[in-house]
Each structure stands twice: as C-alpha cells, then as structure tokens.
Protein backbone atom coordinates (compact mmCIF):
# COMPACT_ATOMS: atom_id res chain seq x y z
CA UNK A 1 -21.20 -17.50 -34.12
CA UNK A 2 -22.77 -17.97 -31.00
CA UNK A 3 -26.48 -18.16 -30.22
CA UNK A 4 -27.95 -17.46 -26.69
CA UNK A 5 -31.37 -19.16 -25.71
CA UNK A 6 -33.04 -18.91 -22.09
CA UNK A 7 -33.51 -22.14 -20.38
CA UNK A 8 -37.03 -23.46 -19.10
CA UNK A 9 -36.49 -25.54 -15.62
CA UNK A 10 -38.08 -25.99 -11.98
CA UNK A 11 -36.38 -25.25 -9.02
CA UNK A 12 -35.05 -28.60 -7.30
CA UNK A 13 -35.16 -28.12 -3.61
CA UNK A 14 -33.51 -31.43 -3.18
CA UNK A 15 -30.88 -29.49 -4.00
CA UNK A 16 -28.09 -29.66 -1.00
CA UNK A 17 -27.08 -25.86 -1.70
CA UNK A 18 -30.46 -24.37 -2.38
CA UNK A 19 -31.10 -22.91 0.45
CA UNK A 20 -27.43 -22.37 1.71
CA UNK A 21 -27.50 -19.50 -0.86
CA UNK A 22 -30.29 -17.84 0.17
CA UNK A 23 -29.27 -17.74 4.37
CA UNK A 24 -27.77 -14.67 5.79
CA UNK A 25 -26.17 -15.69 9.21
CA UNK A 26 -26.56 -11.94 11.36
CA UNK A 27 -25.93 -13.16 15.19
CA UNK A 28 -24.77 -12.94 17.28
CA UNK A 29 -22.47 -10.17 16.76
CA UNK A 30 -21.77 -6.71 18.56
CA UNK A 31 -21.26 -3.45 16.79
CA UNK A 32 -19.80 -1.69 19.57
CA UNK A 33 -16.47 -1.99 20.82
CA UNK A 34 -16.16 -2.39 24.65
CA UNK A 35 -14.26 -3.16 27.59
CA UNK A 36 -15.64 -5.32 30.38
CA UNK A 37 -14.30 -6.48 33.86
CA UNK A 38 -14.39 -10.09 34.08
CA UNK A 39 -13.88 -11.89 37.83
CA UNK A 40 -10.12 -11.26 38.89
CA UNK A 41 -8.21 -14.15 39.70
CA UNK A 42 -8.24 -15.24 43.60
CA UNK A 43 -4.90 -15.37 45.67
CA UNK A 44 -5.54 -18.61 46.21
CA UNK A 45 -5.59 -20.18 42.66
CA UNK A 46 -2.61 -18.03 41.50
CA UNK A 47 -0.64 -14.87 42.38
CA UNK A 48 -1.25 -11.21 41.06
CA UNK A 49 1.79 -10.95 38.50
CA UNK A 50 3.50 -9.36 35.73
CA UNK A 51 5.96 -10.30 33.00
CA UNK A 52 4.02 -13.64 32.40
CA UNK A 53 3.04 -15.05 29.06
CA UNK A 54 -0.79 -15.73 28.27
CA UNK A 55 -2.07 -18.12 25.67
CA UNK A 56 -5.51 -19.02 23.94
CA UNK A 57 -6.91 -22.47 23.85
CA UNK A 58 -9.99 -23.34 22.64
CA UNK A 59 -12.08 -21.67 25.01
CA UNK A 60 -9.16 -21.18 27.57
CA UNK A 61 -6.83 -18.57 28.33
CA UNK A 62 -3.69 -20.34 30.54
CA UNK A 63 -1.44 -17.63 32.04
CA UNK A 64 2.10 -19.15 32.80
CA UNK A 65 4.84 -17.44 34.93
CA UNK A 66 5.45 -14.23 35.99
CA UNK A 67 6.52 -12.28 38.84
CA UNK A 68 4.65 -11.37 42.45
CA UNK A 69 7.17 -9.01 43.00
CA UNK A 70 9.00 -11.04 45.53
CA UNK A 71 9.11 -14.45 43.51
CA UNK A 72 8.98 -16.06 40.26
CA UNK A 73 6.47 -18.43 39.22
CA UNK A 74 5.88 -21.59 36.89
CA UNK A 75 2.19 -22.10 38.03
CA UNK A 76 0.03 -22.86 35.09
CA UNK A 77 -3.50 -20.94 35.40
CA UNK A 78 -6.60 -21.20 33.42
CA UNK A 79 -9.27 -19.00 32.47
CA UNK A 80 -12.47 -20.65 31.33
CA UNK A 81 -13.89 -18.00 28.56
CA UNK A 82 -17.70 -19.54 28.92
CA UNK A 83 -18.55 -19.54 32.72
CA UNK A 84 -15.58 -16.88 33.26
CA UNK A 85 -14.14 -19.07 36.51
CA UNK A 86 -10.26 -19.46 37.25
CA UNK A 87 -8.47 -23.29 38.38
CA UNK A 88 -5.08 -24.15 37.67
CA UNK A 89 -4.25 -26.42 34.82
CA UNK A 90 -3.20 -29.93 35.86
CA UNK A 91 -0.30 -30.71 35.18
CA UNK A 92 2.46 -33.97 34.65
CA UNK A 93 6.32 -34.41 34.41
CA UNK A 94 8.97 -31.34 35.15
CA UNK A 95 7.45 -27.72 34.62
CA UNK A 96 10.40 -25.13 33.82
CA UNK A 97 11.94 -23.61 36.46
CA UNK A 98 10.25 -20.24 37.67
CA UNK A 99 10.61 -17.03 35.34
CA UNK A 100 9.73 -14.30 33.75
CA UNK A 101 9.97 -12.43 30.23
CA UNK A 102 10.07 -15.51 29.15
CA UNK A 103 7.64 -16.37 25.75
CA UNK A 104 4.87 -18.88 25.12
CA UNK A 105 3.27 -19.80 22.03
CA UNK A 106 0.46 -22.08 20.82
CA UNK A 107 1.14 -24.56 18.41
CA UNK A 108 -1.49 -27.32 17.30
CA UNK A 109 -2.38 -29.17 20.62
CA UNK A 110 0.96 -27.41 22.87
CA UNK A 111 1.77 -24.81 24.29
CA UNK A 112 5.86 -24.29 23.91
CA UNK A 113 7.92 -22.52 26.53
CA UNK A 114 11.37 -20.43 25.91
CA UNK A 115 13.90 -18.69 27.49
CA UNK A 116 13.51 -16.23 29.86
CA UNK A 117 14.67 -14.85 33.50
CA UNK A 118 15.28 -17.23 36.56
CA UNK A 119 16.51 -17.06 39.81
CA UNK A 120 15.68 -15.71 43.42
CA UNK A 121 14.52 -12.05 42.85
CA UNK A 122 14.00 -12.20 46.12
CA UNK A 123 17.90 -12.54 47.33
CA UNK A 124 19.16 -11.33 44.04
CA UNK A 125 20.71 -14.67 43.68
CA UNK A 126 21.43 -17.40 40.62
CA UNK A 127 19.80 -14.84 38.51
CA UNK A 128 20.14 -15.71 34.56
CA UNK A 129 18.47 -15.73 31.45
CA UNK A 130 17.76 -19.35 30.09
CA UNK A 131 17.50 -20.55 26.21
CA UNK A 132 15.58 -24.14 27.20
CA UNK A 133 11.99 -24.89 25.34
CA UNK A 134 9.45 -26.77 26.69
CA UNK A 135 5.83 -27.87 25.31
CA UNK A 136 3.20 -28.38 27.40
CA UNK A 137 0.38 -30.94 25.71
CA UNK A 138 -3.10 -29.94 26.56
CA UNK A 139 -4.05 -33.11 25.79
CA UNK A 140 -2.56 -34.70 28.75
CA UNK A 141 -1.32 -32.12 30.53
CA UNK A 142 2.25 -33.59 30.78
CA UNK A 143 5.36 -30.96 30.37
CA UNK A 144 8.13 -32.19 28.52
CA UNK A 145 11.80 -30.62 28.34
CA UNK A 146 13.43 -30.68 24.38
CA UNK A 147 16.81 -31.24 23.86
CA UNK A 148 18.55 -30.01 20.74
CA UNK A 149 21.71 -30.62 18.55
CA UNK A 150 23.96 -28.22 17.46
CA UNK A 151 24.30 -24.54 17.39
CA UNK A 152 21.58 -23.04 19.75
CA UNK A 153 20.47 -19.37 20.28
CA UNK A 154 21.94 -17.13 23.22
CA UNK A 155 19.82 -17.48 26.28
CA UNK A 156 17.70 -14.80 26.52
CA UNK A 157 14.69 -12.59 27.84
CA UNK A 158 12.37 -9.74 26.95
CA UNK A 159 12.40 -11.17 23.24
CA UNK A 160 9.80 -12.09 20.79
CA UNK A 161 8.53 -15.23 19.83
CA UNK A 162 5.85 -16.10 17.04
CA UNK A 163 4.61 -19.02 15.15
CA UNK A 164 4.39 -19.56 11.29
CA UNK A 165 4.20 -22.61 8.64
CA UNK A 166 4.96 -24.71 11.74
CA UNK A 167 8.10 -23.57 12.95
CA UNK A 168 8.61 -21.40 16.02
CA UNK A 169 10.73 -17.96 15.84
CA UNK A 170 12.65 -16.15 17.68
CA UNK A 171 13.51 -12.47 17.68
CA UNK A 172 16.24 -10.03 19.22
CA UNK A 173 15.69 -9.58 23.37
CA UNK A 174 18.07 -9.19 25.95
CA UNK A 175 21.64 -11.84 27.06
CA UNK A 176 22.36 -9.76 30.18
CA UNK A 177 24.73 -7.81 28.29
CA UNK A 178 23.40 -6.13 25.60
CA UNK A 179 20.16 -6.14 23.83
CA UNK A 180 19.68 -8.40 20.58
CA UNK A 181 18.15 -8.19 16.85
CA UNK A 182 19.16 -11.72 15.90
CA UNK A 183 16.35 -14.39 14.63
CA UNK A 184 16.22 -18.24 15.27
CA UNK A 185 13.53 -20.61 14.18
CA UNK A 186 12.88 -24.59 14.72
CA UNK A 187 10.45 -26.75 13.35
CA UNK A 188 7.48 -27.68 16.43
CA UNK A 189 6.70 -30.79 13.98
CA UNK A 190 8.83 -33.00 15.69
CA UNK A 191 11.13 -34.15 12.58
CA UNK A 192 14.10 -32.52 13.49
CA UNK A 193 15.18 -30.39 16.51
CA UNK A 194 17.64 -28.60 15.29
CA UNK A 195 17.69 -24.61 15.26
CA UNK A 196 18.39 -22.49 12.56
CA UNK A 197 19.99 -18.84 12.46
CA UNK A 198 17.63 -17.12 10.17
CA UNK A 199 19.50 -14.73 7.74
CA UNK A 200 17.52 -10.78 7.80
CA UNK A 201 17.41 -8.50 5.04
CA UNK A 202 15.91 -5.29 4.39
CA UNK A 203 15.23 -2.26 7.34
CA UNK A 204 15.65 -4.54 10.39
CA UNK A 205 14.31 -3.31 13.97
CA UNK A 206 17.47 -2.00 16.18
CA UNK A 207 18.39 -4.64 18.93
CA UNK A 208 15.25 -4.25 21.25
CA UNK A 209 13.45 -6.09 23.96
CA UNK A 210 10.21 -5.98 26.15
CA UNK A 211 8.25 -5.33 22.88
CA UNK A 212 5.47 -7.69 20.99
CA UNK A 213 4.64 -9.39 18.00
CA UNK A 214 1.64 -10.19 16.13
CA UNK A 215 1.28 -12.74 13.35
CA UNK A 216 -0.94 -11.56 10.47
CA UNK A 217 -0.88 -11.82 6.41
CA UNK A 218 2.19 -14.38 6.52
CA UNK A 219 4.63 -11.40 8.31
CA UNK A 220 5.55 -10.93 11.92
CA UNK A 221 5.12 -7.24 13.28
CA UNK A 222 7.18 -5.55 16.10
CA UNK A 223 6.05 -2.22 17.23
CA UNK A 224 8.09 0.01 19.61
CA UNK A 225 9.82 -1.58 22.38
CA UNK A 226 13.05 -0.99 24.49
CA UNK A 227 16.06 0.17 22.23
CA UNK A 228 18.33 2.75 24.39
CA UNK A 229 19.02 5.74 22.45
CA UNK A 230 17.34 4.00 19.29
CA UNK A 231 13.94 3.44 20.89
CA UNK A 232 10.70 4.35 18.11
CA UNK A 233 7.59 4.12 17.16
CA UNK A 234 8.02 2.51 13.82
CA UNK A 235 6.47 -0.67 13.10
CA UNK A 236 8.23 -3.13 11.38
CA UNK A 237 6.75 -6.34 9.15
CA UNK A 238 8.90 -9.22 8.57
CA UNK A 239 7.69 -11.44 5.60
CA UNK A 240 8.12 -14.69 6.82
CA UNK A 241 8.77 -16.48 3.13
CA UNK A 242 11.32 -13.80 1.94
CA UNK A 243 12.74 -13.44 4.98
CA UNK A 244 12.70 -9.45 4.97
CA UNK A 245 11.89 -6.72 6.93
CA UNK A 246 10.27 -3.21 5.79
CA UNK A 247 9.72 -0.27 7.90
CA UNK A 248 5.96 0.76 7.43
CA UNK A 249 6.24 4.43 5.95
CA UNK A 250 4.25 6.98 8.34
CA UNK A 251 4.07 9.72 5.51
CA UNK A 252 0.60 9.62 5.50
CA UNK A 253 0.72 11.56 8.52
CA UNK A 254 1.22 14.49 6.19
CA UNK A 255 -2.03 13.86 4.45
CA UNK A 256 -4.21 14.09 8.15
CA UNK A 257 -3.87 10.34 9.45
CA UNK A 258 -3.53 9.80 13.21
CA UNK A 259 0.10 9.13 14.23
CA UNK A 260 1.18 6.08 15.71
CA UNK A 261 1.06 5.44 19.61
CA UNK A 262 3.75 6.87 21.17
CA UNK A 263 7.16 5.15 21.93
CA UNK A 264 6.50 2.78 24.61
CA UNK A 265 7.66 -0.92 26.15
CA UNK A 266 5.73 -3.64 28.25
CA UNK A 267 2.78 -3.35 25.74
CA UNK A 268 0.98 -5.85 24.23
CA UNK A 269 -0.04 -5.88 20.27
CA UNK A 270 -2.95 -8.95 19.25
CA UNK A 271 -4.28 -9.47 15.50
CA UNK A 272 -7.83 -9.35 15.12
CA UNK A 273 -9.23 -9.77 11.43
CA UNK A 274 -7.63 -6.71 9.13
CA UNK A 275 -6.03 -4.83 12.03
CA UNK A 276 -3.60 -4.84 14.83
CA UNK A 277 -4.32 -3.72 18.50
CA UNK A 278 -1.72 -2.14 20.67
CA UNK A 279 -2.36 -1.36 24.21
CA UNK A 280 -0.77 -0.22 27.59
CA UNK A 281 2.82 0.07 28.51
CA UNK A 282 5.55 2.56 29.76
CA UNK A 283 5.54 5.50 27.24
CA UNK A 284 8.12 8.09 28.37
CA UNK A 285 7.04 7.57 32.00
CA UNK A 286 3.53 7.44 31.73
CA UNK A 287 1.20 4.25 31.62
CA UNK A 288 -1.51 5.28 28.81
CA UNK A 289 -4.70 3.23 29.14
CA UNK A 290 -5.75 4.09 25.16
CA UNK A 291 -6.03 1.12 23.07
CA UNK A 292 -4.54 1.64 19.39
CA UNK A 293 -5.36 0.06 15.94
CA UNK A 294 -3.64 -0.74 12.79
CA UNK A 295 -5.60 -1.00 9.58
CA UNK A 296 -3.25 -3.23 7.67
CA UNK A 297 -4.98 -2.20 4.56
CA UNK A 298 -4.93 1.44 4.88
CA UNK A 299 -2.05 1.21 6.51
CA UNK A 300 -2.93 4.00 8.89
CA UNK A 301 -3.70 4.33 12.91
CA UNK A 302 -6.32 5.08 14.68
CA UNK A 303 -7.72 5.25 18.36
CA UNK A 304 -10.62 3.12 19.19
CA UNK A 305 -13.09 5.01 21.18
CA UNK A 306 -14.79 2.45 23.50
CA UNK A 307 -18.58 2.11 24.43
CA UNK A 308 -19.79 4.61 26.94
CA UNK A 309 -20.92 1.41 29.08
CA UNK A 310 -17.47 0.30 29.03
CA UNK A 311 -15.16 -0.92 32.30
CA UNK A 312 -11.58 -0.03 31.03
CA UNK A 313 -8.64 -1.32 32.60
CA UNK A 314 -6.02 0.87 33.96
CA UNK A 315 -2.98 2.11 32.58
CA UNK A 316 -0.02 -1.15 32.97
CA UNK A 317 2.72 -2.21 31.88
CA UNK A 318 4.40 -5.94 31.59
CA UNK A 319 0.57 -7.24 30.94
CA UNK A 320 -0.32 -10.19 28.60
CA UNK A 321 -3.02 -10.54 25.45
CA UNK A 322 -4.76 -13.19 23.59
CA UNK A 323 -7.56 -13.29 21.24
CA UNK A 324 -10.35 -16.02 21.98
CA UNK A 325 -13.24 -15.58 19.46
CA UNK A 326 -13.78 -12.02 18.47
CA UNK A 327 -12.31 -10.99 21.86
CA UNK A 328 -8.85 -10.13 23.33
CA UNK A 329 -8.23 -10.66 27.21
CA UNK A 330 -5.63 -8.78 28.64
CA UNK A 331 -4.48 -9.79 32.38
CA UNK A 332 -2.12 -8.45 35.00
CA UNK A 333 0.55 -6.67 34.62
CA UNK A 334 1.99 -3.45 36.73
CA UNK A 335 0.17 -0.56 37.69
CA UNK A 336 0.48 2.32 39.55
CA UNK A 337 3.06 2.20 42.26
CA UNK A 338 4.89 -0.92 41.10
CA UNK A 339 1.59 -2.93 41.96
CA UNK A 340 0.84 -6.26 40.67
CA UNK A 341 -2.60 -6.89 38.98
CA UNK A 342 -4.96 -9.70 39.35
CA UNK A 343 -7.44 -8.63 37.14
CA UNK A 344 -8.68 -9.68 33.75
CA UNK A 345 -10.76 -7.89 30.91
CA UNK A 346 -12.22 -8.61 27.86
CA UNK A 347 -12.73 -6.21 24.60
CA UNK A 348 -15.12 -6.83 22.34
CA UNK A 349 -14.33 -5.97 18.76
CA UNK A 350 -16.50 -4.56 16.88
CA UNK A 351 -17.53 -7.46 15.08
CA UNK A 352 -19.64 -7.58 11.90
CA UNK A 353 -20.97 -11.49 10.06
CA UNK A 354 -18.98 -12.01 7.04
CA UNK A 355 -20.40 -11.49 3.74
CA UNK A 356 -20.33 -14.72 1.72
CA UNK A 357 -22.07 -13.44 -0.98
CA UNK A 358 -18.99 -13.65 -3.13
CA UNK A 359 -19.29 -17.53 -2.68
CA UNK A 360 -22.91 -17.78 -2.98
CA UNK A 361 -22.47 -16.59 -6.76
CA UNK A 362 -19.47 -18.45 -6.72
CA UNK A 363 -21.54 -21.64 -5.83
CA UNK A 364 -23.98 -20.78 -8.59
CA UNK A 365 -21.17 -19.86 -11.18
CA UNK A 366 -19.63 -23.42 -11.05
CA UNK A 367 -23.75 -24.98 -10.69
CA UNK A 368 -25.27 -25.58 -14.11
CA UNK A 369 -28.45 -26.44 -12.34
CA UNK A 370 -29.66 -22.56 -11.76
CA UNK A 371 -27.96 -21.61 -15.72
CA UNK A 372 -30.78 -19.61 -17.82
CA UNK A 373 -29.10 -18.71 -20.40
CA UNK A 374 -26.62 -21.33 -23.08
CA UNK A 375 -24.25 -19.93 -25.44
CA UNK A 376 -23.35 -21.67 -28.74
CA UNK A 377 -20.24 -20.42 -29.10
CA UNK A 378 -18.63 -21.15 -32.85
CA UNK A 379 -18.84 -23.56 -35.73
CA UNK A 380 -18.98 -26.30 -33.55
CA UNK A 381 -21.94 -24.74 -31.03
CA UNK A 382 -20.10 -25.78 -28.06
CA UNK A 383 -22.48 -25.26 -25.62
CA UNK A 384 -21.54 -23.13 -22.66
CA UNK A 385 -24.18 -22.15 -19.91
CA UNK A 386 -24.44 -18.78 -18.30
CA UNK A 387 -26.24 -16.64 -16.15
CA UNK A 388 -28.48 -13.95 -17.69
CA UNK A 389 -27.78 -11.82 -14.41
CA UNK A 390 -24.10 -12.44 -14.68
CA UNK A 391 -23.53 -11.91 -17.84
CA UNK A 392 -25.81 -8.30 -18.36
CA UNK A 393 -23.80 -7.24 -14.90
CA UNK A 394 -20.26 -8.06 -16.81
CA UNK A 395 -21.66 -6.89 -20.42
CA UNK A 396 -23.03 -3.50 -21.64
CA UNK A 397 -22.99 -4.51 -25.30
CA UNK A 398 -24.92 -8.34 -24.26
CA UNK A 399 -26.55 -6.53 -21.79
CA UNK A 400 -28.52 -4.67 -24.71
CA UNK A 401 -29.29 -7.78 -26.95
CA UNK A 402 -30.43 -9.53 -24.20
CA UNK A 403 -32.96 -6.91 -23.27
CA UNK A 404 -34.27 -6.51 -27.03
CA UNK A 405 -34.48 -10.23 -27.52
CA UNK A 406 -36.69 -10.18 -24.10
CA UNK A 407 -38.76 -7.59 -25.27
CA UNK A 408 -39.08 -9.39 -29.23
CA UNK A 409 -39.58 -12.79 -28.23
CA UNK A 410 -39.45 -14.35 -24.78
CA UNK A 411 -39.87 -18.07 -25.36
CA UNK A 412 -37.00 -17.96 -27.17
CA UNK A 413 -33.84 -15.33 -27.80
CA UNK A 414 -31.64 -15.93 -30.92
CA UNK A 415 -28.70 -14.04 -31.51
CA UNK A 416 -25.56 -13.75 -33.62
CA UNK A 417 -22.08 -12.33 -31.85
C-alpha cells in the first residue's frame, strides 16, 4: 500500500540553490560561425614560417619552431588572445635545437617538445630527424631536456603526437627512410621516464606522416595524411583504453551525407565540443581554403559555410591550430608560391550556452526541501518524497489519480497503489 499526500511549505530563499535553478546564463555567445583576421605577427618579434607547432595556454597561443624557408627556428612566440598583441615568451636553460615537423603538446602547466627535423636547410647540411623531448614550464619559463632509460622510439618527423590520462603518445611519421605506423607513449607525471611500445589492434592507419590528430571522447583521430600509394580519406579513431583502432564507415554516403574532405596532407584537424574541424592542406595539388566538420555523433561530414562578414584565410598548407575558448586560431603556414605566412585568424564556432536544465531537476530530485508530494510505500509506510511534476511526467496511470484526487479533495489526496 502506498498513500500519496501533497505537502504544505514556504519557499526558503535562504536557500543556497534557490535561485541557481531558476538562472539561464545566454551571453555572451555567437550563433554565427566566422572567420576574422587578427594582427599578423611582425618580422621583428618572429619570422613568417611553416611546419611549426602551436599550442593553447590559458589565454595564450605560443607558436614554437618552424621554417623561414632559409632556416630553422626554436624561437618561442606568444599570442595574447585578449588584447590580440604578439612578444616572445621568455625563456631559461637550453631550448632544442632548431626544427621543424616536430610536435608540441600541452600538458598541465608544460608544454613538451619531440622529435622532429634539424639541421642547416640552408646548406643542406647535418640534416636529421631527432627523437629528444623537452618541456617547457610556463610557470617559469625554464626549458628542460629529459633523459630516458631503455628502449626509445626511432627519431622521427611529420608524426603525431597527442595527450591522454597523462601520458604523451606518439604515432607513425617519417625516420628518413620510410614512413611509420608504430605508437609510443610515456607518462608526463614525472614517476617514471621510461617509454613504452604500445601494442595496435584492429584497422590501423597505413604508415603516414604530415597528418593530425585530435583528442576527443577518450580516442585519438587521424584523418588523411601522406601515405604513398596508400594515401585516403578515411578517418581513423584509436580508443585510447582498448588500445584499438576502427576505420569510421563512410556508407552513409549512400543515404545523401556529404563525403569527407578530400585526400590531403599539411592540414590541421582541432576538437571543438561534439565535432572535429579539418582545414587547409595539399589535396592533389591544390590548397582548398574550405573548412570541414565531423559530427562525432552522426558520424557524418559537413562543410561549414562561414558568415558573409567573414575574413577567410587563404588556401595553406604546413599551418598550425589550437582551440582557446570557443575559438580555433590557425597561423602560418605555406601559401601560394612556396610563401611563408605571418598571419593569424580566428573562427568563431558557432557557439550556443549549455542547457543545465538536466541538473537543475537533478538538484531538485536529490532536494527534499521543494518535495510536494510523500509516498507511503508498504506495510511499514516508509516515507519517500516526490515531485508531483516528476512523477505525472514519468506516470500515465499516477498521472490520472493524481489529477482526480486534485479535483476530489485538494487539502489532502489519499490513495491506494
């Protein structure tokens, strides 16, 4: 047996949540997506480049490396995101020798450093690819070199490198032979700095370099990239915690989807929310300009169709990406006629508040203070209390006795279940 009864009580506004439940936070927030030229980078803070790496902290972008087309560099440049000025990072202690395809990956209060092309471009001399790591701390601005023990991965460039569950990884690139598909992780936590050869199952990517990864959902995606003959336009998720890769199926195509971006290399690919954004590159001798997105829950493509205000970049290749916010900057890269870029953008996503009205009622579920309703639920009456609102919404058949109990008698509603 179990008898309902309505409760009789005054609203407490003392109450720390009371009016927590009722706010609806709506700005700032665009609904457009666009593109929009912010101030290019001055010759004399930092060279125009391509094949660097580029990095978000806090409200920071730092851009590390690259070519000019005559050198390499190991500057270390920084983009303020609120008063959109450039400086160069100070710095402490040995930076790593000048490169390029090298990666660089944020990790806590570091940026780490590996791998990579050195050497004078310029005389075509002492040219190699490097396996070295090096963290940079923000905090005092000091590089630092780590040393390892042990088996270590081939040096390398043109690879990928991610972070997850603290532990950098590494994926496929190029030895100066022969392109890779091998995987090596470390732990960044300091404990132990010794690498590990990560064993891959399932449909792995062909050896490739000069292609990107974005984190997202606790897997690592790779889209497209340089593969000789074997070069595609898949793109492939590696789940992090089984250690396995799957081939996203593209037979949705058949039903009217968009197809995926076209084969390309020197792209960059950034996570944003539910979806992944692919832009520029070298696709079969062109340099497309058209920024692609991934719905990872529809698992379909699409082309985002920018603002009619917007100031899109050019077509480039060997560019960098980061997301600050609910923005991605893109900078440098090559464009047309083997030029180096200087410039920066910024795209806005389209960016809608988050609806936290599944933990408002969440907060009022677990709250007895805001109950209306108690049910006396067998022999013993435990008492259980309930929300009249919740409880119609979840219950046609209650939904009924509660209404004719209303209408018979509302200072009090008995019922038997």
């Amino acid at each position: 047996m179990a008898i309902a009864r309505p409760l009789g009580m005054e609203f407490d506004h003392s109450w720390p949540e009371s009016a927590e439940c009722l706010t609806l936070d709506f700005g700032p927030f665009e609904t457009a997506h666009r593109w929009r030229r912010m101030p290019e980078c001055d010759e004399f803070v930092g060279a125009r480049r391509s094949k660097h790496t580029v990095i978000a902290y806090k409200d920071a972008v730092f851009v590390f490396g690259g070519d000019n087309g005559k050198h390499m560099l190991n500057d270390l440049l920084r983009f303020d995101v609120k008063d959109n000025s450039w400086g160069r990072a100070f710095t402490t202690g040995v930076p790593p020798a000048p490169r390029y395809h090298h990666s660089a990956v944020i990790h806590e209060n570091s940026m780490f450093v590996f791998g990579g092309y050195t050497g004078d471009i310029h005389s075509n001399s002492n040219l190699t690819n490097k396996n070295d790591l090096f963290e940079y701390k923000f905090t005092s601005g000091q590089w630092v070199e780590w040393k390892f023990e042990g088996k270590m991965p081939v040096a390398r460039s043109a690879h990928g490198a991610a972070v997850y569950d603290g532990k950098l990884w590494i994926f496929a690139g190029y030895d100066g032979n022969a392109r890779l598909n091998d995987m090596w992780t470390i732990s960044l936590l300091g404990e132990s700095r010794v690498w590990e050869e990560v064993p891959q199952s399932g449909d792995c990517p062909p050896t490739c370099c000069n292609f990107p990864v974005a984190v997202a959902r606790d897997s690592m995606f790779v889209f497209s990239g340089q593969s000789g003959a074997k070069i595609t336009n898949s793109l492939f998720q590696f789940h992090f915690k089984e250690r396995y890769w799957t081939r996203i199926s593209t037979e949705h195509i058949l039903r009217g989807a968009p197809p995926p971006p076209t084969r390309r290399y020197g792209h960059t690919m950034v996570a944003f929310d539910r979806h992944l954004y692919v832009f520029g590159g070298a696709a079969d001798s062109t340099l497309p300009n058209d920024l692609h997105c991934f719905d990872l829950d529809s698992q379909t493509w699409s082309v985002i169709q920018p603002s009619a205000d917007s100031e899109i970049p050019s077509g480039r290749l060997f560019h960098a990406a980061a997301v600050i916010g609910d923005a991605m900057y893109i900078f440098g890269g090559t464009i047309d006629n083997n030029v180096r870029s200087g410039e920066i953008y910024r795209f806005q996503f389209s960016c809608y508040p988050k609806c936290t009205l599944h933990e408002d009622f969440g907060r009022l579920l677990e709250s007895q203070q805001f109950c209306d309703v108690e049910f006396l639920v067998g022999l013993e009456e435990k008492c259980i209390p309930a929300h009249i609102a919740f409880v119609s919404a979840r219950s046609q058949w209650l939904r009924g006795k509660i209404r004719h109990a209303r209408e018979k008698q509302r200072d009090k509603v008995f019922f038997y279940l």
